[in-house]
Protein backbone atom coordinates (compact mmCIF):
# COMPACT_ATOMS: atom_id res chain seq x y z
CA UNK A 1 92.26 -40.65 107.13
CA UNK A 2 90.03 -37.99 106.58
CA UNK A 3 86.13 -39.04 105.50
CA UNK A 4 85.03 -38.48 101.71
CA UNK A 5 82.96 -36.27 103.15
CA UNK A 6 85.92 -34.44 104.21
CA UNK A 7 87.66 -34.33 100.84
CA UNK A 8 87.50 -31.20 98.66
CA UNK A 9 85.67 -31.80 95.64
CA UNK A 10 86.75 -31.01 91.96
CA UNK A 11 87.73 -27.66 90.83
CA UNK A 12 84.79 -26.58 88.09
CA UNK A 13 86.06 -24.63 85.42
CA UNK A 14 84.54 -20.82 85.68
CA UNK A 15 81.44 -20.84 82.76
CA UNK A 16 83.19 -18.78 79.77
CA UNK A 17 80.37 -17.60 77.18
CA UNK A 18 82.58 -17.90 73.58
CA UNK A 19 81.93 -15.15 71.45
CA UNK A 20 81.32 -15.81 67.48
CA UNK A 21 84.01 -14.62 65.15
CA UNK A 22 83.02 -11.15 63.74
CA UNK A 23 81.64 -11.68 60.19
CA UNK A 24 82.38 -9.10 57.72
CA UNK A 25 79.42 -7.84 55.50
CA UNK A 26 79.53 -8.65 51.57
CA UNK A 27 79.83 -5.61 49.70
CA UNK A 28 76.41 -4.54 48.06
CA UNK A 29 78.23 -5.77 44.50
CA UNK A 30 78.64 -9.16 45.63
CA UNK A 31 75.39 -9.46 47.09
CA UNK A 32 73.47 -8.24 43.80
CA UNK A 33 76.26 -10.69 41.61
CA UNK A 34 75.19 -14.11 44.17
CA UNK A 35 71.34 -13.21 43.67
CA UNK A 36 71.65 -12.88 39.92
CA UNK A 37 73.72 -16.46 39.87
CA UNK A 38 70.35 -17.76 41.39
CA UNK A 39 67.96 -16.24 38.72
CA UNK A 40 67.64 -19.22 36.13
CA UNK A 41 68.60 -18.64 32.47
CA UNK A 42 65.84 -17.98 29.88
CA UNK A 43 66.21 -19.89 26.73
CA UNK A 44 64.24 -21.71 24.66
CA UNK A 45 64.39 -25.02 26.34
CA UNK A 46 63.45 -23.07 29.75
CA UNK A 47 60.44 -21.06 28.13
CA UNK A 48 59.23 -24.39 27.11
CA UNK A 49 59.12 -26.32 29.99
CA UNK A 50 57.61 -23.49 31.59
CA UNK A 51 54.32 -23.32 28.84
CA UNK A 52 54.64 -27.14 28.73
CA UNK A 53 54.05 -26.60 32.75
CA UNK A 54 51.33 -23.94 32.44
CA UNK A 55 49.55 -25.85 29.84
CA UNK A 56 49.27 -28.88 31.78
CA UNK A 57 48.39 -27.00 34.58
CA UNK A 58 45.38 -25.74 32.41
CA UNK A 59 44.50 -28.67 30.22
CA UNK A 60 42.52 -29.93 33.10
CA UNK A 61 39.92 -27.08 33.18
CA UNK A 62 40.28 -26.64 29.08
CA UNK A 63 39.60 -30.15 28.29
CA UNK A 64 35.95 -30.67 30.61
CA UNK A 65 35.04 -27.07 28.56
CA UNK A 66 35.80 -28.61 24.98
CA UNK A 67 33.94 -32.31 26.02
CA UNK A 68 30.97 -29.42 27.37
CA UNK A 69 30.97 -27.83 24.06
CA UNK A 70 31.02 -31.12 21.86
CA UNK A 71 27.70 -31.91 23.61
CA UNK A 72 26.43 -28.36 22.79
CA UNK A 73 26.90 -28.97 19.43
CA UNK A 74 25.79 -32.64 19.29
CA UNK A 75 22.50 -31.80 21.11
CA UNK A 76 22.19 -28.09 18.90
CA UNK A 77 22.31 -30.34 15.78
CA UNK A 78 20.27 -33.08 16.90
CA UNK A 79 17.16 -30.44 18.05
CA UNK A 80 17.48 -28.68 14.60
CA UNK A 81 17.03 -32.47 12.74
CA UNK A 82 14.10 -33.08 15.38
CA UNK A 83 12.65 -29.86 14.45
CA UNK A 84 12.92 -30.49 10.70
CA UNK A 85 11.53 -33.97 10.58
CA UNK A 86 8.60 -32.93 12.45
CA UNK A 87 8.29 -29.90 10.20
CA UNK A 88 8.06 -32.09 7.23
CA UNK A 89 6.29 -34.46 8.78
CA UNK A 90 3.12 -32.18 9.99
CA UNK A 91 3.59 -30.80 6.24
CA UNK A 92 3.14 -33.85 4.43
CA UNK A 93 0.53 -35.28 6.43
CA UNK A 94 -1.42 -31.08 5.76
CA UNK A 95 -0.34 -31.50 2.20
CA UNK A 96 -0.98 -34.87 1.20
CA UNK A 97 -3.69 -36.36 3.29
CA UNK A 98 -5.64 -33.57 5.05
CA UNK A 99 -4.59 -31.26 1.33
CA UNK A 100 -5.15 -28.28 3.74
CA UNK A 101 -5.68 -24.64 1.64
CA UNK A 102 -4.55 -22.49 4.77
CA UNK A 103 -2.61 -19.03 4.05
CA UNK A 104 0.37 -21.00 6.19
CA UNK A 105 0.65 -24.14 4.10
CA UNK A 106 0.42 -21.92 0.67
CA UNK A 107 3.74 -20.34 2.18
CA UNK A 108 5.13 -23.17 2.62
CA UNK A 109 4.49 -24.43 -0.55
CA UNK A 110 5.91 -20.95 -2.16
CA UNK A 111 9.20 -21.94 -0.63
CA UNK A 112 9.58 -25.71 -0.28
CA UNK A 113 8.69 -27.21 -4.23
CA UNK A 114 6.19 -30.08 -2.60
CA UNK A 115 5.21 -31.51 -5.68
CA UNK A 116 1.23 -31.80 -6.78
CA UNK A 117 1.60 -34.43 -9.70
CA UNK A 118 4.09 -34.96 -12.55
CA UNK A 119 3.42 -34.77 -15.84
CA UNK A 120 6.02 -36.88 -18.08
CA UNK A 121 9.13 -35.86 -16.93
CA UNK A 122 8.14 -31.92 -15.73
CA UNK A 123 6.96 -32.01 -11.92
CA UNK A 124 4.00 -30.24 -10.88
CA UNK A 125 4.37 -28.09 -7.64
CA UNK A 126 1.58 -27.48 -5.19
CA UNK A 127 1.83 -24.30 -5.37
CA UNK A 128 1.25 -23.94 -8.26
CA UNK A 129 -2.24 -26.08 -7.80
CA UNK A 130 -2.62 -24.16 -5.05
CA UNK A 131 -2.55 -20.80 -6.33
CA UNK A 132 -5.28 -21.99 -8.80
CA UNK A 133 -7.37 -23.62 -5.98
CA UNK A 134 -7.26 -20.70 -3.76
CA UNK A 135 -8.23 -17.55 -5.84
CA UNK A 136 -11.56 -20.09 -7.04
CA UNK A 137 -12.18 -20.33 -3.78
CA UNK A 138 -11.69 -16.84 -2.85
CA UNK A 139 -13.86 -15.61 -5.46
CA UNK A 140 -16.61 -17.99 -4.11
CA UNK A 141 -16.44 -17.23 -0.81
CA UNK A 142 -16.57 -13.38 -0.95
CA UNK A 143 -18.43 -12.87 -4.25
CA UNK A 144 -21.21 -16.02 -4.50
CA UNK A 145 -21.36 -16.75 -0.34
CA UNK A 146 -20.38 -20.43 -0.81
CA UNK A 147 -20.39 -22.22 2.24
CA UNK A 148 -17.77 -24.77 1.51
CA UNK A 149 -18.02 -26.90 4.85
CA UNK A 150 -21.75 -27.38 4.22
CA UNK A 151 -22.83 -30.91 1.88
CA UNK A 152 -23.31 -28.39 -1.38
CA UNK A 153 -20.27 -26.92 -0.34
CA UNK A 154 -18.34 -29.66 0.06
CA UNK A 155 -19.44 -30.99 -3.13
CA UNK A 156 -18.47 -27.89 -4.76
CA UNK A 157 -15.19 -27.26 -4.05
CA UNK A 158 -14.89 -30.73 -4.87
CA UNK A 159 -14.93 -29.48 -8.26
CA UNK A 160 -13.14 -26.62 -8.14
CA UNK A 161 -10.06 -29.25 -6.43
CA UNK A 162 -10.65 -30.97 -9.85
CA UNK A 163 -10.69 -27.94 -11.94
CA UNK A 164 -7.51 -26.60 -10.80
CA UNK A 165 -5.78 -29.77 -11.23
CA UNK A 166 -6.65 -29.81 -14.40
CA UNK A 167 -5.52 -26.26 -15.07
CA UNK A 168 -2.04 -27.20 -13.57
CA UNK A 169 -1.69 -30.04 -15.68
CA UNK A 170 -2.53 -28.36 -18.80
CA UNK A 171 -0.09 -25.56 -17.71
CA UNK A 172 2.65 -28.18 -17.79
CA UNK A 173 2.21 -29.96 -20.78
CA UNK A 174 1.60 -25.95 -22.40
CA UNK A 175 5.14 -24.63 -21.19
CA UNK A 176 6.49 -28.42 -22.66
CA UNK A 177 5.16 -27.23 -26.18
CA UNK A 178 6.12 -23.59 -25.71
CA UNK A 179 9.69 -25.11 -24.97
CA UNK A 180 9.60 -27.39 -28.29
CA UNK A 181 8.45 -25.34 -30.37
CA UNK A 182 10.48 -22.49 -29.07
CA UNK A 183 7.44 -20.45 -27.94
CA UNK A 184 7.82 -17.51 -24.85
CA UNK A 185 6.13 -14.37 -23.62
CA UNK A 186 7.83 -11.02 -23.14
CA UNK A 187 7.30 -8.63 -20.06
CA UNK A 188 6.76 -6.45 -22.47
CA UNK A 189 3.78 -8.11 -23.89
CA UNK A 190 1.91 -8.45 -20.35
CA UNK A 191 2.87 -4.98 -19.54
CA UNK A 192 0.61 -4.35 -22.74
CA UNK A 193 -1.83 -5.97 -22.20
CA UNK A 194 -2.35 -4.92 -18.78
CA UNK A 195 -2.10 -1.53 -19.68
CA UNK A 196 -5.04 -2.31 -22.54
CA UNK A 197 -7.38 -3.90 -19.92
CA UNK A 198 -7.07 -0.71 -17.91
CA UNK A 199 -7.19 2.04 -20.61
CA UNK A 200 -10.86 0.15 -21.00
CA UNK A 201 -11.91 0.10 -17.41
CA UNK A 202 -11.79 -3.38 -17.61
CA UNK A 203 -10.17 -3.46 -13.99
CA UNK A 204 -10.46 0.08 -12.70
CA UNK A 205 -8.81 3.21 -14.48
CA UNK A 206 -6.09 3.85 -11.55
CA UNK A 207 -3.46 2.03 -9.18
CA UNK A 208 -5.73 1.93 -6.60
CA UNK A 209 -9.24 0.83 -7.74
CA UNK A 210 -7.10 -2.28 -9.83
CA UNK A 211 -5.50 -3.26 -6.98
CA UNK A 212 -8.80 -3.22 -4.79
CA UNK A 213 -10.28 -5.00 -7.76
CA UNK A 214 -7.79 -8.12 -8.02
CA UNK A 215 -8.20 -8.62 -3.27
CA UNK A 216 -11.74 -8.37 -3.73
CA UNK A 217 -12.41 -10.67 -6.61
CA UNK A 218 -9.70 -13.13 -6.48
CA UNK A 219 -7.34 -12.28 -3.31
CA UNK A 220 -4.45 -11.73 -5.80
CA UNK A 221 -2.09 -9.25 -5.73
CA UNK A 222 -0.81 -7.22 -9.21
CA UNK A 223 2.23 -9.66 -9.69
CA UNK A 224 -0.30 -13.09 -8.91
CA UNK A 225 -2.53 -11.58 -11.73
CA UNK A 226 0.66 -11.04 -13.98
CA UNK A 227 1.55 -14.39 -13.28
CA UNK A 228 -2.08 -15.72 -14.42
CA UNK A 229 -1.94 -13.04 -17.66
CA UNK A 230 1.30 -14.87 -18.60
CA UNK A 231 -0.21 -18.21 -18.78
CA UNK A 232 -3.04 -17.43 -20.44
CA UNK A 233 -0.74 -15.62 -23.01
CA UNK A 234 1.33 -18.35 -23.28
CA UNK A 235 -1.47 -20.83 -24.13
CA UNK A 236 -2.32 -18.35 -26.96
CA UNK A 237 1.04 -17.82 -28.41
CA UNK A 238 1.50 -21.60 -28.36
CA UNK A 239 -1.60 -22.29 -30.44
CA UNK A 240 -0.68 -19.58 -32.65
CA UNK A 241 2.42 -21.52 -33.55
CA UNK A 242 0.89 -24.66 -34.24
CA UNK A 243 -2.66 -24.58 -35.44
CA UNK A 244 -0.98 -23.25 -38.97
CA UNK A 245 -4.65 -24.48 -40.91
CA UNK A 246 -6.61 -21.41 -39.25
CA UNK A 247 -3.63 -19.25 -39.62
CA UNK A 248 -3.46 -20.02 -42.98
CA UNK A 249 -7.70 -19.52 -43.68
CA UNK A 250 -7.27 -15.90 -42.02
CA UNK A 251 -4.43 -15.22 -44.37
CA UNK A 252 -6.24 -16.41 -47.75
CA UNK A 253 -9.52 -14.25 -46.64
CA UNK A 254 -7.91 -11.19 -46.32
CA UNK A 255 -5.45 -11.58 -49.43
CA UNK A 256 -9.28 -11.76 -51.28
CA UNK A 257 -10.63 -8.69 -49.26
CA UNK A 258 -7.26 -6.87 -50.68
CA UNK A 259 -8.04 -7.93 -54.22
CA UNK A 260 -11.61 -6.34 -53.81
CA UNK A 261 -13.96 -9.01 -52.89
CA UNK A 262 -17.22 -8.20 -51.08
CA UNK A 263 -16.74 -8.17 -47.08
CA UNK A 264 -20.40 -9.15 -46.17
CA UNK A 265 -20.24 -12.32 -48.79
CA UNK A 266 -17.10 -13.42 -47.69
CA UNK A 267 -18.02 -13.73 -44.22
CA UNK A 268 -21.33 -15.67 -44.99
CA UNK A 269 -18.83 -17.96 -47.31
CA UNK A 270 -15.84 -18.71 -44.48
CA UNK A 271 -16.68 -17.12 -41.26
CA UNK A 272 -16.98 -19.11 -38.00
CA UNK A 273 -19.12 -17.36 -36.20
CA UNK A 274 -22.44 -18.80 -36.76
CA UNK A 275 -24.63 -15.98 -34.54
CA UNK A 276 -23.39 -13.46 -37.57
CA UNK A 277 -22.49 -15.22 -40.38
CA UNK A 278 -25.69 -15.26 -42.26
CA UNK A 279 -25.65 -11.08 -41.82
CA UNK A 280 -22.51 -10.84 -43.74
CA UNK A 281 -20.97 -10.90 -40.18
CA UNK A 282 -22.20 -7.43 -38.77
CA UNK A 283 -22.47 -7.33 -34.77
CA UNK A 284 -26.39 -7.11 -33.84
CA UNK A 285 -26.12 -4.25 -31.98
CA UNK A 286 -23.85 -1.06 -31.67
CA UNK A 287 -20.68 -1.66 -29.99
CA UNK A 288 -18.92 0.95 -27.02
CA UNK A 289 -15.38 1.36 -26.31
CA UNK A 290 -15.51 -0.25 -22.86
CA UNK A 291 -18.03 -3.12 -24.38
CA UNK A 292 -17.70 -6.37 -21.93
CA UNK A 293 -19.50 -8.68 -25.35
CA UNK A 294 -16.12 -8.03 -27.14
CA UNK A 295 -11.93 -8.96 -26.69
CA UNK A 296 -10.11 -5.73 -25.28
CA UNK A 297 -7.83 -5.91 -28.32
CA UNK A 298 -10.52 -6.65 -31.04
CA UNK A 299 -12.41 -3.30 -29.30
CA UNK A 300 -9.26 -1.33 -29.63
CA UNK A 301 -8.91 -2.09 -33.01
CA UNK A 302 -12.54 -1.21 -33.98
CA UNK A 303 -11.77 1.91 -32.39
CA UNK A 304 -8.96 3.29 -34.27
CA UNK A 305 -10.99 2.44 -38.28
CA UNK A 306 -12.82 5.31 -39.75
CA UNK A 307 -15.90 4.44 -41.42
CA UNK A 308 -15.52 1.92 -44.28
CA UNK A 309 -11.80 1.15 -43.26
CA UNK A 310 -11.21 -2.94 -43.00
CA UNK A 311 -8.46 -4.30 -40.06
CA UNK A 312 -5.77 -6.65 -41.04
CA UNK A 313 -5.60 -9.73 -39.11
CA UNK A 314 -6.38 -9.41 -35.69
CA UNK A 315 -5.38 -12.15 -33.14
CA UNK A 316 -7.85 -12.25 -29.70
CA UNK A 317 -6.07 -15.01 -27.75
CA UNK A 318 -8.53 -17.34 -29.18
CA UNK A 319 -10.07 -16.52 -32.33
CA UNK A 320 -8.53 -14.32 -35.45
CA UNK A 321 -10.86 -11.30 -36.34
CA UNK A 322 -11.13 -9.08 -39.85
CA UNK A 323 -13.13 -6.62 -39.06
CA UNK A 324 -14.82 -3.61 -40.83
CA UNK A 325 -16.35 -0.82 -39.38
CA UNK A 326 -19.73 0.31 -41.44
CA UNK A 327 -20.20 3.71 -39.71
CA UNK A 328 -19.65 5.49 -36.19
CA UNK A 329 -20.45 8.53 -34.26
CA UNK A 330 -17.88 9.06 -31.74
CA UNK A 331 -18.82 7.09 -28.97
CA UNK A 332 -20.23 4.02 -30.35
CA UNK A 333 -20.07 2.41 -34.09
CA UNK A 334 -21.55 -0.94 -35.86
CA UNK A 335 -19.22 -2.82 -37.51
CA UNK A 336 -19.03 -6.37 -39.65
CA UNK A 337 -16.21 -8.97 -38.85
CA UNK A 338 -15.09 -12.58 -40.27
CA UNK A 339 -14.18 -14.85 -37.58
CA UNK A 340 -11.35 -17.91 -37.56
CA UNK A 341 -11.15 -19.88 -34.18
CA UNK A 342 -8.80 -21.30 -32.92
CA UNK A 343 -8.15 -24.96 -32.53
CA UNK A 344 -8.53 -25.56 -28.71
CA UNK A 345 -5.01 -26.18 -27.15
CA UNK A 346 -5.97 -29.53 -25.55
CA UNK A 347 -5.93 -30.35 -29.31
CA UNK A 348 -2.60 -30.03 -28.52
CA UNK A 349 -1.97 -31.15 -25.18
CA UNK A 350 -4.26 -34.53 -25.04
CA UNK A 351 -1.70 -35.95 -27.76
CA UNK A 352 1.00 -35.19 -25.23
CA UNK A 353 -0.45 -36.49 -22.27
CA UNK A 354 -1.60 -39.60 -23.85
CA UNK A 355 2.20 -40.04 -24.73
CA UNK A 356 3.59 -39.12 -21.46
CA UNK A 357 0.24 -39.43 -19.03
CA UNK A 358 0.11 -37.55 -15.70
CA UNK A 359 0.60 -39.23 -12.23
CA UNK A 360 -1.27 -36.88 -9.25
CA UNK A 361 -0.16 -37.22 -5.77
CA UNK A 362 -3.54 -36.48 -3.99
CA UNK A 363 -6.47 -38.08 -4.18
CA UNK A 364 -9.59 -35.78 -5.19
């Protein structure tokens, strides 16, 4: 027997490398057709799943941005409130307790109505007290030297704190009247009357030397002394209305001057002035047409009589004047006149007050 060894082995099949099949390449139609199939559809559904996707995507960067500007806000809002109540705060205490006079706090007080007092039902601003307070003390600082943190001083503008409240408080309880009794004041009539204090020289004869005038004397500007002239007017015009006895004494004297009676004896029989009553009313001395001794509208007046020629009833604010010139040369005349004064207007406002008293806010 032959050996294993011995014995041919298996017959191995030669290695045969297979070819692929041939493929045939799509035609460039079909290839563009099977990539459009794989494009997804747009509709309406598909758009919004995509911006429901993008927005999600998003939210988380949007929504740390809005929380960021909540706080921006909260905190913005929160500073201004801080800022306001300590505003107010350091106001009040100025105002109220320390009643500071600075140029600062008088702005405030021109645009924030802090209230002074009340008197009845009409509030008082502090501004108004104020504007009082300061052109006293203005005047006494630059034109008398006052010293107002010395003991005199101190003393002094104690006083002129008092003064001015007073002033205010009248003021109220005057524009309360003028509103009853259906009392006002034009422009037109402080336009006059401006115009007739400065045709006299009674605050400089031009723009310039007036409005150095009012700074120097009072710190005031044109419109602050319009704003005093209007008061003062008002005061006049309301005791005009309402003390009808003295209206009605000036109207009976001249209705006898008319019928011929004898100006000199009539003013030693009803005149009030007592320095020239018992001369028949004649002024002691000769009178000029910027004369300081007499009203701006009573020296008008005098100025436009000829000799011998007797006014009709002249109203000064406080009195009401007849008055007659005797004889003149131009520049300076002497004249006679037959005074009624005036009741005073707290006549008219202490009634008022007692009804409906005042309540101040500072202590003086």
């Amino acid at each position: 027997m032959p050996s294993r060894q011995g014995r041919p082995g298996k017959l191995r099949r030669p290695s045969v490398k297979l070819k692929r099949p041939f493929k045939r390449a799509k035609p460039a139609e079909e290839r563009v057709t099977e990539a459009l199939s794989n494009v997804p559809r747009i509709t309406s559904d598909t758009v919004e799943e995509h911006r429901e996707e993008v927005l999600s995507t998003a939210r988380k960067y949007i929504y740390p941005l809005q929380h960021s500007k909540r706080h921006v806000v909260r905190n913005s809002i929160l500073i201004l409130l801080a800022v306001l109540i300590a505003f107010f705060v350091y106001c009040g205490l100025a105002l109220y307790k320390f009643q500071s006079t600075s140029g600062f706090i008088y702005g405030v007080t021109r645009v924030v109505p802090f209230p002074v007092a009340k008197a009845g039902h009409n509030w008082i601003s502090y501004e108004s007290y104020l504007f009082e307070l300061r052109r006293d003390m203005h005047y006494y600082q630059t034109q008398q030297r006052a010293d107002f943190s010395s003991r005199d001083g101190k003393a002094q503008l104690k006083r002129l704190k008092q003064q001015a409240m007073n002033d205010v408080v009248q003021d109220a309880y005057v524009k309360q009247l003028a509103t009853e009794n259906h009392v006002s004041v034009s422009q037109q009539s402080v336009n006059n009357e401006v115009s007739l204090l400065r045709s006299q020289n009674r605050l400089g004869n031009n723009d310039h030397v007036f409005k150095e005038v009012l700074n120097e004397f009072w710190g005031w500007s044109e419109s602050d002394f319009e704003r005093e002239l209007r008061l003062q007017l008002l005061q006049r015009a309301v005791v005009a209305k309402l003390d009808t006895s003295t209206n009605q004494r000036a109207q009976t004297a001249l209705q006898r001057l008319e019928a011929g009676a004898d100006f000199g004896k009539l003013a030693k029989q009803v005149s009030d002035d007592a320095a020239t009553k018992a001369g028949g009313g004649q002024y002691p001395k000769a009178i000029t047409v910027n004369d300081r001794s007499l009203s701006p509208v009573l020296s008008a007046e005098l100025f436009r009589l000829k000799p011998g020629q007797t006014s009709d009833i002249i109203n000064t604010g406080y009195t009401l004047e007849i008055v007659k010139v005797l004889d003149s040369n131009g520049s300076s005349l002497h004249a006679a006149h037959i005074q009624f004064t005036y009741q005073p207007i707290t006549t008219y406002t202490k009634p008022l007050q007692a009804k409906e008293p005042v309540h101040e806010y500072i202590k003086l």
